[in-house]
C-alpha atoms as a PDB file:
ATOM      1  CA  UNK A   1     -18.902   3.620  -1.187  1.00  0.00           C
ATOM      2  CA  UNK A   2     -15.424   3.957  -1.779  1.00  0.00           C
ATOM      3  CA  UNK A   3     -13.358   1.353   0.100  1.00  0.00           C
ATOM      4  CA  UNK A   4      -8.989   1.544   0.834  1.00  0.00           C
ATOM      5  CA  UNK A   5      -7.280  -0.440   2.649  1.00  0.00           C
ATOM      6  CA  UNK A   6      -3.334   0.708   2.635  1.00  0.00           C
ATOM      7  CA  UNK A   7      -0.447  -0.439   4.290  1.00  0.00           C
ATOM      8  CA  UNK A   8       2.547   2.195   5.371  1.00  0.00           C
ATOM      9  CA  UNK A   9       5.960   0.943   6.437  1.00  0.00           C
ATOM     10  CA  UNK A  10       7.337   3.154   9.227  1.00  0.00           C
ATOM     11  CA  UNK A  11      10.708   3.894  10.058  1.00  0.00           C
ATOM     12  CA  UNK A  12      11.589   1.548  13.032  1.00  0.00           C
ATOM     13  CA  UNK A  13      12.527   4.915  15.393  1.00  0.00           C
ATOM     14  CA  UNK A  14       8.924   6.175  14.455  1.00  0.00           C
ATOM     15  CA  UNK A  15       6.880   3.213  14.452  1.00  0.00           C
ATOM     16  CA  UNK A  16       6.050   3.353  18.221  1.00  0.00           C
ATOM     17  CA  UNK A  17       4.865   7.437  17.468  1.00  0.00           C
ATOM     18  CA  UNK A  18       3.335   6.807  14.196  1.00  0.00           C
ATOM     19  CA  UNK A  19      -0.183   7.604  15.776  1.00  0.00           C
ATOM     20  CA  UNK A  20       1.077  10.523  17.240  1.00  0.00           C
ATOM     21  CA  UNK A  21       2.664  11.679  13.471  1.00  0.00           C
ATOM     22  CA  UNK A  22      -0.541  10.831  11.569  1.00  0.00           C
ATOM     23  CA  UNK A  23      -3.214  12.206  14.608  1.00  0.00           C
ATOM     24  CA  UNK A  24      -3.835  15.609  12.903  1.00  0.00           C
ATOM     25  CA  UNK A  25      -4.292  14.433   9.466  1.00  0.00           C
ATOM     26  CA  UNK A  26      -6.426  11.348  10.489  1.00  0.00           C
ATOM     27  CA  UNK A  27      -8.477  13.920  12.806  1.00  0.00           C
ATOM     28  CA  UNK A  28      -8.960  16.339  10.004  1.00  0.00           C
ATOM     29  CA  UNK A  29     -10.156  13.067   7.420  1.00  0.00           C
ATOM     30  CA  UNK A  30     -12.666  11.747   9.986  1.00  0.00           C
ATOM     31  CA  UNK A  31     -14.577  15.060  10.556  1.00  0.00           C
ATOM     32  CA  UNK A  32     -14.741  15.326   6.616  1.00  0.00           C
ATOM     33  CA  UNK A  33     -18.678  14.657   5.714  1.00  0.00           C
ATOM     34  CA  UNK A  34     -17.792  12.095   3.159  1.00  0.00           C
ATOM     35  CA  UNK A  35     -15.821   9.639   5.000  1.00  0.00           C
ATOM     36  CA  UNK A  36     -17.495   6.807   7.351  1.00  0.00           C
ATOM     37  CA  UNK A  37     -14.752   5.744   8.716  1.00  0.00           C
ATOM     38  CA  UNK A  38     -11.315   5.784   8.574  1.00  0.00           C
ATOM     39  CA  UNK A  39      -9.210   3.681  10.682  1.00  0.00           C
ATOM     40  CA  UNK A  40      -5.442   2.854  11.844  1.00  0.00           C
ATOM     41  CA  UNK A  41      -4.453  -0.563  13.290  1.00  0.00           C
ATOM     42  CA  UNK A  42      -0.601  -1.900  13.861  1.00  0.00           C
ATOM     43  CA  UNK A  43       0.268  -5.225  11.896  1.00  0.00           C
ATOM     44  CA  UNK A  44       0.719  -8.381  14.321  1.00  0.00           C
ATOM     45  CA  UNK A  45       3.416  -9.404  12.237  1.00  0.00           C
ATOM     46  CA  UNK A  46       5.447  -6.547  11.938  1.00  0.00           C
ATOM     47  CA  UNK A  47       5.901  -3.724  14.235  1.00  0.00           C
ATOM     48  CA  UNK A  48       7.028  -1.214  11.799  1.00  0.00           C
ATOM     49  CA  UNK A  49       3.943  -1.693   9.509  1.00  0.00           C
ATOM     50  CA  UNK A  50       0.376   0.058  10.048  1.00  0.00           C
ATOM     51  CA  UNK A  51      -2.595  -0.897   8.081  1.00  0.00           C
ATOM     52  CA  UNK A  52      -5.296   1.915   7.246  1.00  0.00           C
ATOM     53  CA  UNK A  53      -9.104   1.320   6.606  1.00  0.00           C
ATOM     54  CA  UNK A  54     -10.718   3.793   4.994  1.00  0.00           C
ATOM     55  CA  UNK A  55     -14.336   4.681   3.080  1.00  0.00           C
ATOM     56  CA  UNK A  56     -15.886   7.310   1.397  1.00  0.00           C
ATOM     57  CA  UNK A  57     -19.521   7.788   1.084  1.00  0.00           C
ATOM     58  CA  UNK A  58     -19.046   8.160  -3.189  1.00  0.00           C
ATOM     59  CA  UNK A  59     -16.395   9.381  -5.895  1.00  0.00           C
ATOM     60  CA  UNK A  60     -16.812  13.060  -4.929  1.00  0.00           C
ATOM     61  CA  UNK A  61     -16.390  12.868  -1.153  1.00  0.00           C
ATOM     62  CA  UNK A  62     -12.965  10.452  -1.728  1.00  0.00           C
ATOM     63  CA  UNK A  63     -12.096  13.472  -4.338  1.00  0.00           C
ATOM     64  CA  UNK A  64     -13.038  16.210  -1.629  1.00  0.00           C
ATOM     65  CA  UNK A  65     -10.525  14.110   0.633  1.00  0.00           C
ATOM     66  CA  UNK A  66      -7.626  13.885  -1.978  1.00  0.00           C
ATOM     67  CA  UNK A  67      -8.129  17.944  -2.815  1.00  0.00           C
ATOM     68  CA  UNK A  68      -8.447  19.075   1.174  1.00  0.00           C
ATOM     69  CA  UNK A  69      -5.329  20.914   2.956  1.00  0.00           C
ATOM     70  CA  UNK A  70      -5.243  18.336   5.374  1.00  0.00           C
ATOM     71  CA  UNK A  71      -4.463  15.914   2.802  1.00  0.00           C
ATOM     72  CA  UNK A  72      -1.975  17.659   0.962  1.00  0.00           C
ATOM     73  CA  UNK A  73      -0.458  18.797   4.349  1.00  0.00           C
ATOM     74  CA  UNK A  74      -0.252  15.012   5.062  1.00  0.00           C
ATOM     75  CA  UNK A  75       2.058  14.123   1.756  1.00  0.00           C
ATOM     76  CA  UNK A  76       4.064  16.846   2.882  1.00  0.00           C
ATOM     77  CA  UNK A  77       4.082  15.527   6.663  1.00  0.00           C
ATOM     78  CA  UNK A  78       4.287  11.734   6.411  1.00  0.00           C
ATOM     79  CA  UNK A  79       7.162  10.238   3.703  1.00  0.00           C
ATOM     80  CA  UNK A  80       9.982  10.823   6.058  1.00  0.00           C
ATOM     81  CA  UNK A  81       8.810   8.713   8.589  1.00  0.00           C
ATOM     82  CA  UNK A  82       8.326   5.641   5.940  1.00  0.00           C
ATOM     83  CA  UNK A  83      10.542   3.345   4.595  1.00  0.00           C
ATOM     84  CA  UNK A  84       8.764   2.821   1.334  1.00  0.00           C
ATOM     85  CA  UNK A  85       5.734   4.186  -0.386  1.00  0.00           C
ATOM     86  CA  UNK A  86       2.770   3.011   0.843  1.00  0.00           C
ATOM     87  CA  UNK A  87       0.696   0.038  -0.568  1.00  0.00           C
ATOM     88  CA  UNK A  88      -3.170   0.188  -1.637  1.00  0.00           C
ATOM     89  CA  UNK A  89      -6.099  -1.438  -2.562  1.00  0.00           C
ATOM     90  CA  UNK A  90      -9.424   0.481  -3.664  1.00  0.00           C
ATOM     91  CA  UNK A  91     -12.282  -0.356  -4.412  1.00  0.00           C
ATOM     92  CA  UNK A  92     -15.923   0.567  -5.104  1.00  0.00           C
ATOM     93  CA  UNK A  93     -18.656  -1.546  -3.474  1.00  0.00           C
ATOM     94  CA  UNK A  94     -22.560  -0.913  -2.537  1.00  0.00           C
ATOM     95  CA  UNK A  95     -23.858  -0.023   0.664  1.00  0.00           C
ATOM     96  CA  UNK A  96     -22.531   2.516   3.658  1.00  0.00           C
ATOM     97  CA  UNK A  97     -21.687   0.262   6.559  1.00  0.00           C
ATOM     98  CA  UNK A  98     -20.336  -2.990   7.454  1.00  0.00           C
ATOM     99  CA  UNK A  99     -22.242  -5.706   7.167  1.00  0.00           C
ATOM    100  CA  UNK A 100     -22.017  -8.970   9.653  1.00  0.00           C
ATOM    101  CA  UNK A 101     -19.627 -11.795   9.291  1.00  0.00           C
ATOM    102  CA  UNK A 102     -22.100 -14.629   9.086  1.00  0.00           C
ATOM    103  CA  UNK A 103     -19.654 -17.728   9.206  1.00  0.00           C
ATOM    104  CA  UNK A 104     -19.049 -16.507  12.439  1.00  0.00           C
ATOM    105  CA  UNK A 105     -22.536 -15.800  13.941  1.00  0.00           C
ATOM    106  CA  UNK A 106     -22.492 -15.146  17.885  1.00  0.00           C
ATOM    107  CA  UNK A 107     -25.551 -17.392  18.995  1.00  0.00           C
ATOM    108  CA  UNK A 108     -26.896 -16.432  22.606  1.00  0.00           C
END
């Protein structure tokens, strides 16, 4: 599976709407066939900042994502509300799914 994690800096008079801004396009990526998950969450540490967690099932479902409407609606839709262009790390790794975090077991 492909795996991104990305971080997008948001205008400080958008950051509180930024879910709002990004719900059709993140809508529109979930239903895609190839993705198993793709996620927002808002930095702890900074307000303005949003961190995105994304995967693909393989190479031509991530290219299906970068070649849909949605997508290219999105690079349209997005850049004014950020500050700077958005930071990424991908990867390729085996598997589908999360796996468990065993340093921190929950024991019943």
């Amino acid at each position: 599976m492909i795996v991104i994690t990305a971080k997008f800096l948001v205008k400080p008079e958008d950051a509180d709407f930024w879910p709002v801004i990004a719900a059709d396009f993140t809508a529109a990526t979930q239903a895609e066939p190839g993705c198993l998950w793709y996620q927002w969450s808002r930095s702890l540490d900074n307000p303005n900042e949003y961190v995105l967690i994304e995967a693909f099932r393989d190479d031509d479902a991530g290219a299906a994502h970068v070649q849909s409407a949605h997508f290219k609606a999105a690079q349209e839709k997005l850049p004014p509300h950020l500050v700077a262009t958005p930071l990424i790390i991908n990867t390729t790794v085996s598997g589908e799914t999360w796996s468990e975090l065993g340093e921190f077991a929950v024991h019943d």
